[in-house]
PDB file of N, CA and C in Angstrom:
ATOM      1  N   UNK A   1     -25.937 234.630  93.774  1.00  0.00           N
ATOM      2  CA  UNK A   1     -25.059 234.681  92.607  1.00  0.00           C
ATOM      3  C   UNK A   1     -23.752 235.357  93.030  1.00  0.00           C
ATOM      4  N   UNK A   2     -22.574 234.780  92.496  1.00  0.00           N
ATOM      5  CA  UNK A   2     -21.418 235.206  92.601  1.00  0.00           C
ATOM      6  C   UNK A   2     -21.169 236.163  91.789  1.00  0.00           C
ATOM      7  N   UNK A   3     -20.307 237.955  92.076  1.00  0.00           N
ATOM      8  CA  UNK A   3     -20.043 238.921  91.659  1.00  0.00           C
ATOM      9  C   UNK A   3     -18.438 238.860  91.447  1.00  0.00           C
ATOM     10  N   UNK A   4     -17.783 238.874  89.887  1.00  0.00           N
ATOM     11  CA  UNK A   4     -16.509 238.340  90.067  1.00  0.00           C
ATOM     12  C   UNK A   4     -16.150 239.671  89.400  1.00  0.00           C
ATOM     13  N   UNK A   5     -15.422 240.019  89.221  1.00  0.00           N
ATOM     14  CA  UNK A   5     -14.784 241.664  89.345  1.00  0.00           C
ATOM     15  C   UNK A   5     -13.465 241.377  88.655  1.00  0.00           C
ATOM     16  N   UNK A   6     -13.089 241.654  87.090  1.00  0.00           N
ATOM     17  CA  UNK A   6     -11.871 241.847  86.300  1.00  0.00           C
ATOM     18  C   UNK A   6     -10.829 242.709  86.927  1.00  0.00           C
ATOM     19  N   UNK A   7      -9.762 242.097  86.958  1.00  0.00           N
ATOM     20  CA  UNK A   7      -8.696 242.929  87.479  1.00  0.00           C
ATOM     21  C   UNK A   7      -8.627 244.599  86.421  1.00  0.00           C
ATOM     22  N   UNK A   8      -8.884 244.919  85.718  1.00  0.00           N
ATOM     23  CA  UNK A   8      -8.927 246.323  85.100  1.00  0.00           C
ATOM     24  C   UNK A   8     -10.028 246.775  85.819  1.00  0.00           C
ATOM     25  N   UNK A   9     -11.552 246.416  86.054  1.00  0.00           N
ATOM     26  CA  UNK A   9     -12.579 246.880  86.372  1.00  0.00           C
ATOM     27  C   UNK A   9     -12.745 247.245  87.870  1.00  0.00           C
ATOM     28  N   UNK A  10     -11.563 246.455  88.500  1.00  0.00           N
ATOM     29  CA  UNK A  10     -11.571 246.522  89.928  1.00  0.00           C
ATOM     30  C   UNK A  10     -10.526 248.394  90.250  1.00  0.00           C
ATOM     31  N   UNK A  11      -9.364 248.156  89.306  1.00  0.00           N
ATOM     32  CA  UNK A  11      -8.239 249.262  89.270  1.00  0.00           C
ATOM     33  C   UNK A  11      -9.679 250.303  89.016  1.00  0.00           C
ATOM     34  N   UNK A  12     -10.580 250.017  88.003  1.00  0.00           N
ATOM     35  CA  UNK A  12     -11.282 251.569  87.926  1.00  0.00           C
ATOM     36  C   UNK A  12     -12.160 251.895  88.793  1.00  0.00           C
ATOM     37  N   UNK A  13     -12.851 250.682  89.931  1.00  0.00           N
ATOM     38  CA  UNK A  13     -13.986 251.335  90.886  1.00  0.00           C
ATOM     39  C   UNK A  13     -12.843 252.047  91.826  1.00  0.00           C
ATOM     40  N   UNK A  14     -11.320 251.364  92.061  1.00  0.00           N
ATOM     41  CA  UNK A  14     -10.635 251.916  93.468  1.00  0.00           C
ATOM     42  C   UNK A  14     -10.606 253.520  93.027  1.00  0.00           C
ATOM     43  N   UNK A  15     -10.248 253.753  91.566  1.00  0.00           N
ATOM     44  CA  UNK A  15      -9.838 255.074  91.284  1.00  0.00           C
ATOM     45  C   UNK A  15     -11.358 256.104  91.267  1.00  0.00           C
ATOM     46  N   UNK A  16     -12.192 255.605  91.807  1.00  0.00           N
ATOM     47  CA  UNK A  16     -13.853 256.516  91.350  1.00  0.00           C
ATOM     48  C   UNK A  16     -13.695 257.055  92.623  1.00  0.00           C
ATOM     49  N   UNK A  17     -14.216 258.754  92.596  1.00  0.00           N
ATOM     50  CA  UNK A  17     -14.368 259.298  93.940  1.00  0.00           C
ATOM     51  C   UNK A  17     -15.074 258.694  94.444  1.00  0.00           C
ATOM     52  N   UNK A  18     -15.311 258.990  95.832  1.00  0.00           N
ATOM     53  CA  UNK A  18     -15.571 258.653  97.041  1.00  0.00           C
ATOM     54  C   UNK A  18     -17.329 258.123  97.132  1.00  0.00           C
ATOM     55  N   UNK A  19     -18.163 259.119  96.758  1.00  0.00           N
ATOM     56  CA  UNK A  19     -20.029 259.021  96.061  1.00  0.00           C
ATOM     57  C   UNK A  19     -19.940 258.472  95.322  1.00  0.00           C
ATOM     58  N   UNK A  20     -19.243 258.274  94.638  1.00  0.00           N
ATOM     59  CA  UNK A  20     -19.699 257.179  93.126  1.00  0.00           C
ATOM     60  C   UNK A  20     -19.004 255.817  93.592  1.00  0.00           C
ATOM     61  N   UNK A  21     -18.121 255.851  94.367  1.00  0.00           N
ATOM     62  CA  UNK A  21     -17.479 254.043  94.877  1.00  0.00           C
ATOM     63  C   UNK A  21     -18.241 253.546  95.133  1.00  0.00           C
ATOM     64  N   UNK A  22     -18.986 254.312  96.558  1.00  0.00           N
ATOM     65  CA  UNK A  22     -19.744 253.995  97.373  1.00  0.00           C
ATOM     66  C   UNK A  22     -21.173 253.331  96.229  1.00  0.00           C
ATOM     67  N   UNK A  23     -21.783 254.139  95.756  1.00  0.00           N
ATOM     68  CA  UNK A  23     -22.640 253.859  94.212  1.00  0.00           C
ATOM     69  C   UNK A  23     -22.708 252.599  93.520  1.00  0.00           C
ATOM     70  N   UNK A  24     -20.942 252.143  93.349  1.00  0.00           N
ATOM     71  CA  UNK A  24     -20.840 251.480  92.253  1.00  0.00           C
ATOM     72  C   UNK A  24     -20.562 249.611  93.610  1.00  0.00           C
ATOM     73  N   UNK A  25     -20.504 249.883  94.668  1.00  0.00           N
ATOM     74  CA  UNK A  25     -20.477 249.185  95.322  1.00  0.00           C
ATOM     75  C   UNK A  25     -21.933 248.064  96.010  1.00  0.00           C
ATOM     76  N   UNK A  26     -22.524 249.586  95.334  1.00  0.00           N
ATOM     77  CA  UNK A  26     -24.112 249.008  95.934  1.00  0.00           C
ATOM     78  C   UNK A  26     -25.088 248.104  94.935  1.00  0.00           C
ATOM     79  N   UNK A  27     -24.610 248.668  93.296  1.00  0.00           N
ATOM     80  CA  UNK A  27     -24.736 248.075  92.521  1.00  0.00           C
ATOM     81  C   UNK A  27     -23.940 246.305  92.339  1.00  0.00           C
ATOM     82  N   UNK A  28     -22.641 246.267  92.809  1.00  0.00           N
ATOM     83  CA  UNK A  28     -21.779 244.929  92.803  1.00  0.00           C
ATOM     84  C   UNK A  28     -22.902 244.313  94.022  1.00  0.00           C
ATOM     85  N   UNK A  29     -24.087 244.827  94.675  1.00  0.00           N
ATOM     86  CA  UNK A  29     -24.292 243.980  96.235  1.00  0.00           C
ATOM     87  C   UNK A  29     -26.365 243.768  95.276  1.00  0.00           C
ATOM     88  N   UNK A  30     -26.440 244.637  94.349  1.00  0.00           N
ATOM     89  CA  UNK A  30     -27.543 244.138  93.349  1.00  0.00           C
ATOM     90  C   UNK A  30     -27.489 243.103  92.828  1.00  0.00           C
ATOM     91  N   UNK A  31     -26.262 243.183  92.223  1.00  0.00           N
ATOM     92  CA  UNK A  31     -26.173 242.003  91.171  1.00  0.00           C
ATOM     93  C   UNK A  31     -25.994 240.899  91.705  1.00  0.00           C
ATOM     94  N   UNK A  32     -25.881 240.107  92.936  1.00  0.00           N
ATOM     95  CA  UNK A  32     -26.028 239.557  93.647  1.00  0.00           C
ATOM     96  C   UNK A  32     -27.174 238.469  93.423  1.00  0.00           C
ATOM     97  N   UNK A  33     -27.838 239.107  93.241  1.00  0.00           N
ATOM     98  CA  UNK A  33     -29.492 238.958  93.387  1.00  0.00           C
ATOM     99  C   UNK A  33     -29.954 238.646  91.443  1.00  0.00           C
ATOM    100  N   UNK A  34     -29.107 238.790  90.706  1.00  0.00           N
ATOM    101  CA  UNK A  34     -29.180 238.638  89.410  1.00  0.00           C
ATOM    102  C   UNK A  34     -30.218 237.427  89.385  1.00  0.00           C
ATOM    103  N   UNK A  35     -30.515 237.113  88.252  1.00  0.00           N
ATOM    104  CA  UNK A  35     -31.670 237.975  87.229  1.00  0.00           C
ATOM    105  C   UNK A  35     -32.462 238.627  87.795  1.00  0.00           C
ATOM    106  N   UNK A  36     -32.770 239.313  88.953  1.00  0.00           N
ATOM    107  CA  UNK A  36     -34.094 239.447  89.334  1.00  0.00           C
ATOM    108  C   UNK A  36     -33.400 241.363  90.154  1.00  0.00           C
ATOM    109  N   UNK A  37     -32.458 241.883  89.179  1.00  0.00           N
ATOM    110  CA  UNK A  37     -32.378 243.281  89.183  1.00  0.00           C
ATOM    111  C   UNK A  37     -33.080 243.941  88.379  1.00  0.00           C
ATOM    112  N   UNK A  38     -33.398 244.902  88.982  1.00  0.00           N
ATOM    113  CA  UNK A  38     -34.256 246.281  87.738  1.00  0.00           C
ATOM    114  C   UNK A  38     -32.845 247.348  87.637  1.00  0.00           C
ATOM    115  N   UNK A  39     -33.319 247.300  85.931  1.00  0.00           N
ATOM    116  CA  UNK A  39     -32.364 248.769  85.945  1.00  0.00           C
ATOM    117  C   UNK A  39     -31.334 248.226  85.209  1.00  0.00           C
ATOM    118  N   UNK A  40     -31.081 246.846  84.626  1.00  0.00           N
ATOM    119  CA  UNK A  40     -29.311 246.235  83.997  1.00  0.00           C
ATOM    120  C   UNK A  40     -30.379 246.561  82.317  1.00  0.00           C
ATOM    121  N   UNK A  41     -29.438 247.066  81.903  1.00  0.00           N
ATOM    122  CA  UNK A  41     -29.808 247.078  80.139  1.00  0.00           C
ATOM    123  C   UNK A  41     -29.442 246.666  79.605  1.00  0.00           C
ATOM    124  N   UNK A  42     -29.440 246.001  78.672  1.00  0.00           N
ATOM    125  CA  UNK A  42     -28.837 244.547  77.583  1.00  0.00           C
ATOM    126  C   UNK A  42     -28.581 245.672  76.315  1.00  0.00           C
ATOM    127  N   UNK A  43     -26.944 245.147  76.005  1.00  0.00           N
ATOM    128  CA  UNK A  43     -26.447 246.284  75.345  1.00  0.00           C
ATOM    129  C   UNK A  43     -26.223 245.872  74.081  1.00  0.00           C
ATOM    130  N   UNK A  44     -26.351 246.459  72.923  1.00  0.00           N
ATOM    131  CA  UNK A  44     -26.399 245.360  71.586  1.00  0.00           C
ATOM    132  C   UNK A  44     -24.841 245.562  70.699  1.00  0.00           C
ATOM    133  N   UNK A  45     -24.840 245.102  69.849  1.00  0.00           N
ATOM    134  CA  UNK A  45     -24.142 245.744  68.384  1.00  0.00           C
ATOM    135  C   UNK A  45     -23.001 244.011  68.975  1.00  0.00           C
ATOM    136  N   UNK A  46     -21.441 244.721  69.075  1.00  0.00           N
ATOM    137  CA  UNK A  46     -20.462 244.144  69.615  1.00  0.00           C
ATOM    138  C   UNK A  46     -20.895 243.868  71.089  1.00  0.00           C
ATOM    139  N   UNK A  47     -21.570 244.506  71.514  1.00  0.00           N
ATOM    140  CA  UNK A  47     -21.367 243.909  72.827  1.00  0.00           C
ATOM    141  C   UNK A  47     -22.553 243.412  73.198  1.00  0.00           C
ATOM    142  N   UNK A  48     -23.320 242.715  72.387  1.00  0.00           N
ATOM    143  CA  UNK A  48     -24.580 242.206  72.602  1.00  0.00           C
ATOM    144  C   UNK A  48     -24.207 240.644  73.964  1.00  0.00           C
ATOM    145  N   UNK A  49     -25.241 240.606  74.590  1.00  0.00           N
ATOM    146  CA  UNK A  49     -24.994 239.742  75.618  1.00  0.00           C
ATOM    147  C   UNK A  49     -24.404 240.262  76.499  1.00  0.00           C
ATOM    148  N   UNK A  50     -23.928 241.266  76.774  1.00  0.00           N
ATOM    149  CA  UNK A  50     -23.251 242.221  78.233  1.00  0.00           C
ATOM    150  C   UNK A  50     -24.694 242.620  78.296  1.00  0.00           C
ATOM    151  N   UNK A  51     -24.535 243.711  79.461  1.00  0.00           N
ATOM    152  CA  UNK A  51     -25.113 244.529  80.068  1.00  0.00           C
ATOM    153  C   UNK A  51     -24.790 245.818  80.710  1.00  0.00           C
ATOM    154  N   UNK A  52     -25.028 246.518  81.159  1.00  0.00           N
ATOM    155  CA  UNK A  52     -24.887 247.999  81.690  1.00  0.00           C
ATOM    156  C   UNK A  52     -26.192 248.390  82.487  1.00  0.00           C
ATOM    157  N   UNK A  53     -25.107 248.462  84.139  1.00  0.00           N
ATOM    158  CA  UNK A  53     -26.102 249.576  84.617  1.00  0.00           C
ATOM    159  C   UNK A  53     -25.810 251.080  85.320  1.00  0.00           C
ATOM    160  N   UNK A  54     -26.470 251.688  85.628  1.00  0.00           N
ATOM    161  CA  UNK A  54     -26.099 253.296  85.438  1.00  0.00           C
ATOM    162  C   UNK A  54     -25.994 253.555  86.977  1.00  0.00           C
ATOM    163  N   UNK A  55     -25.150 254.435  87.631  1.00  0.00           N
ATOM    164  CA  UNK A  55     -25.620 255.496  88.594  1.00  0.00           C
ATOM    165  C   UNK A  55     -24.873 256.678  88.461  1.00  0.00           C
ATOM    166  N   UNK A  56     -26.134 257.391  88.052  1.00  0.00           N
ATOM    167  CA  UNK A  56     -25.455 259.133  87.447  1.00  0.00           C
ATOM    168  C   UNK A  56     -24.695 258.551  86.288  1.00  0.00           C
ATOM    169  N   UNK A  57     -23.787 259.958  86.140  1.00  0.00           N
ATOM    170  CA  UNK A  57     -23.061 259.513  85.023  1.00  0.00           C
ATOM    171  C   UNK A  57     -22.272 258.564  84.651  1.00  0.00           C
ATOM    172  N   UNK A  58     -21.987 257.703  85.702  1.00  0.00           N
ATOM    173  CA  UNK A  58     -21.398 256.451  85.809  1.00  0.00           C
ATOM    174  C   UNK A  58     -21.526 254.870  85.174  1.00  0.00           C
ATOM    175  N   UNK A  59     -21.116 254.043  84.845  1.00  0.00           N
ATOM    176  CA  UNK A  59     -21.472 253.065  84.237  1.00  0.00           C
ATOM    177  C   UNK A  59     -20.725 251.829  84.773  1.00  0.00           C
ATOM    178  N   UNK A  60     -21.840 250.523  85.000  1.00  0.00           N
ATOM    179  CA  UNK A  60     -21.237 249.143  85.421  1.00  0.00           C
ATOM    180  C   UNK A  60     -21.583 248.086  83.993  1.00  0.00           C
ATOM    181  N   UNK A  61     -20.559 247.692  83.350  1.00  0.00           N
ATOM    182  CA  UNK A  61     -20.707 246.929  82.482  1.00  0.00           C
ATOM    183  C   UNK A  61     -20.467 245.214  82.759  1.00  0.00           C
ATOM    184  N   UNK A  62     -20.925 244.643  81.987  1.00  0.00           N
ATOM    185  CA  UNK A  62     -20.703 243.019  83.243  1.00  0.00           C
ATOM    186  C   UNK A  62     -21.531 242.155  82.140  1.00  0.00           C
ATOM    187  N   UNK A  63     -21.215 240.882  82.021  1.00  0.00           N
ATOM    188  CA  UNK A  63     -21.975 239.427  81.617  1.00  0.00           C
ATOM    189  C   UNK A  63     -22.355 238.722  82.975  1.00  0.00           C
ATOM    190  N   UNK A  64     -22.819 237.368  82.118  1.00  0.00           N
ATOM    191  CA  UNK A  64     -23.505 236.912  83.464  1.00  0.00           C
ATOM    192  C   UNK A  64     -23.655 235.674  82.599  1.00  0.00           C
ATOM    193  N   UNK A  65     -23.108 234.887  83.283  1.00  0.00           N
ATOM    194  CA  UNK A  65     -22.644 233.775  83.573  1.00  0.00           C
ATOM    195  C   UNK A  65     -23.413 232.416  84.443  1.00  0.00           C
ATOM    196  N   UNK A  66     -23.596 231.404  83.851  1.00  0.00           N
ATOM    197  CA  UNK A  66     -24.689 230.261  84.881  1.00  0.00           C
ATOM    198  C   UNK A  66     -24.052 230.279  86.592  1.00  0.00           C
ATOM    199  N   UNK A  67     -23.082 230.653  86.422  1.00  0.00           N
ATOM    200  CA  UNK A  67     -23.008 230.748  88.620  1.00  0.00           C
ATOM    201  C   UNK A  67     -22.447 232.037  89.052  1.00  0.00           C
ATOM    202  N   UNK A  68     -22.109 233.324  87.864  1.00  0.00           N
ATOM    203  CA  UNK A  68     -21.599 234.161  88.100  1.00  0.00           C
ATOM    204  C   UNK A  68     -22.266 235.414  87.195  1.00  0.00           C
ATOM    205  N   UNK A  69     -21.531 236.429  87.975  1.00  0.00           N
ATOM    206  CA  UNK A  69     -21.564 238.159  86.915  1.00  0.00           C
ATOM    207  C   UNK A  69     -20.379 238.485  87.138  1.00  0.00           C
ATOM    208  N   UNK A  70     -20.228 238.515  86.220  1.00  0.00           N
ATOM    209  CA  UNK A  70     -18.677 239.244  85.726  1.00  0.00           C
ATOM    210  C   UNK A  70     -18.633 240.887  85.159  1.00  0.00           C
ATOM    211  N   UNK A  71     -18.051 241.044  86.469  1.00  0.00           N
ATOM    212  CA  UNK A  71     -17.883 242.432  86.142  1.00  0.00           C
ATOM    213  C   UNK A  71     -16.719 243.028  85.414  1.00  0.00           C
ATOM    214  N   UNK A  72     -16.966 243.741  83.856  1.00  0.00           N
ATOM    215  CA  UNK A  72     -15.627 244.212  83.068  1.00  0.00           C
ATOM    216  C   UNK A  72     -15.145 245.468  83.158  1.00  0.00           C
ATOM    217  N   UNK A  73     -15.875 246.190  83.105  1.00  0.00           N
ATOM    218  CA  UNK A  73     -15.526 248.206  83.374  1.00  0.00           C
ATOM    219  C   UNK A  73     -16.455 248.241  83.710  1.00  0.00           C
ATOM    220  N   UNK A  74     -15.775 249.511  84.070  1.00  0.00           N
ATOM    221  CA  UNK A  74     -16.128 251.054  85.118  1.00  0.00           C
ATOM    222  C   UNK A  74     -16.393 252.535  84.609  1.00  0.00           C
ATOM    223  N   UNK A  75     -16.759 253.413  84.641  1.00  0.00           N
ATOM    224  CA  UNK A  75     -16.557 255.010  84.780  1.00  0.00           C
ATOM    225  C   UNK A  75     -17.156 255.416  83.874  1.00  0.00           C
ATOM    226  N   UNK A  76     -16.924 256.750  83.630  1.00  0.00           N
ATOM    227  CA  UNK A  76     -17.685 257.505  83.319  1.00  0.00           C
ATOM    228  C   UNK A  76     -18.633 257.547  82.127  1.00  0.00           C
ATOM    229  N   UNK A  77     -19.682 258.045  82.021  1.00  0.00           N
ATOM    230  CA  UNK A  77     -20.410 257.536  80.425  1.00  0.00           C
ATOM    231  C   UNK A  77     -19.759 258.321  79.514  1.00  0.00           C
ATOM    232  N   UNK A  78     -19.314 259.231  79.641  1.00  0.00           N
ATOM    233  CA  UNK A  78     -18.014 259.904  78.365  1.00  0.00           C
ATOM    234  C   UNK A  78     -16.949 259.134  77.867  1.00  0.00           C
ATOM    235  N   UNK A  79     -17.211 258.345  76.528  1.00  0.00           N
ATOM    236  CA  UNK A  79     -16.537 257.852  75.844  1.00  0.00           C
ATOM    237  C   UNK A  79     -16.160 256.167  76.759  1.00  0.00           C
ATOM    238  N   UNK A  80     -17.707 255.449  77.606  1.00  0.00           N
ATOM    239  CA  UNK A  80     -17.397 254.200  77.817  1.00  0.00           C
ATOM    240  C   UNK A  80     -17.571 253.219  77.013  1.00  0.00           C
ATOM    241  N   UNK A  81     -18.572 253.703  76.059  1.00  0.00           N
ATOM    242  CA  UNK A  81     -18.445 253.059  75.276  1.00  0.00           C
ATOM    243  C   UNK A  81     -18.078 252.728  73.770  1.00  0.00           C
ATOM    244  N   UNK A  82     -16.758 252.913  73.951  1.00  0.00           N
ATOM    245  CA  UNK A  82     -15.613 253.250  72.704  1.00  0.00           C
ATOM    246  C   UNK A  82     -14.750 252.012  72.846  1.00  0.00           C
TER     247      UNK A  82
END
């Protein structure tokens, strides 16, 4: 599966320190492998049909798509999802 990365979502992994890039990089090399990740949570209300997955306090939000995952934001779980 193809990992396609929003130009805003990309500006926020460059700006993540250094442990959490690295983190949020390993997760973009999971999703790869989509449907068949542990750990993506299906997120409801407005954003039902996304997903979110975690490392530390961090957050990867993303759809998924018949040949792709689209990745939308980045960072921190304080106020990501606002």
């Amino acid at each position: 599966m193809t990992v396609r990365i929003l130009p805003e979502a990309f500006r926020q992994i460059e700006r993540l320190p250094t442990p959490i890039h690295r983190r949020v990089l390993e997760i973009l090399d999971r999703l790869t492998r989509w449907p068949r990740v542990s750990g993506a949570k299906p997120l409801r209300g407005d954003l039902a049909g996304h997903y979110r997955m975690r490392t530390g306090d961090y957050r990867v939000e993303f759809y998924a798509m018949p040949d792709a995952v689209v990745i939308e934001k980045v960072g921190h779980r304080d106020g990501f999802y606002e």
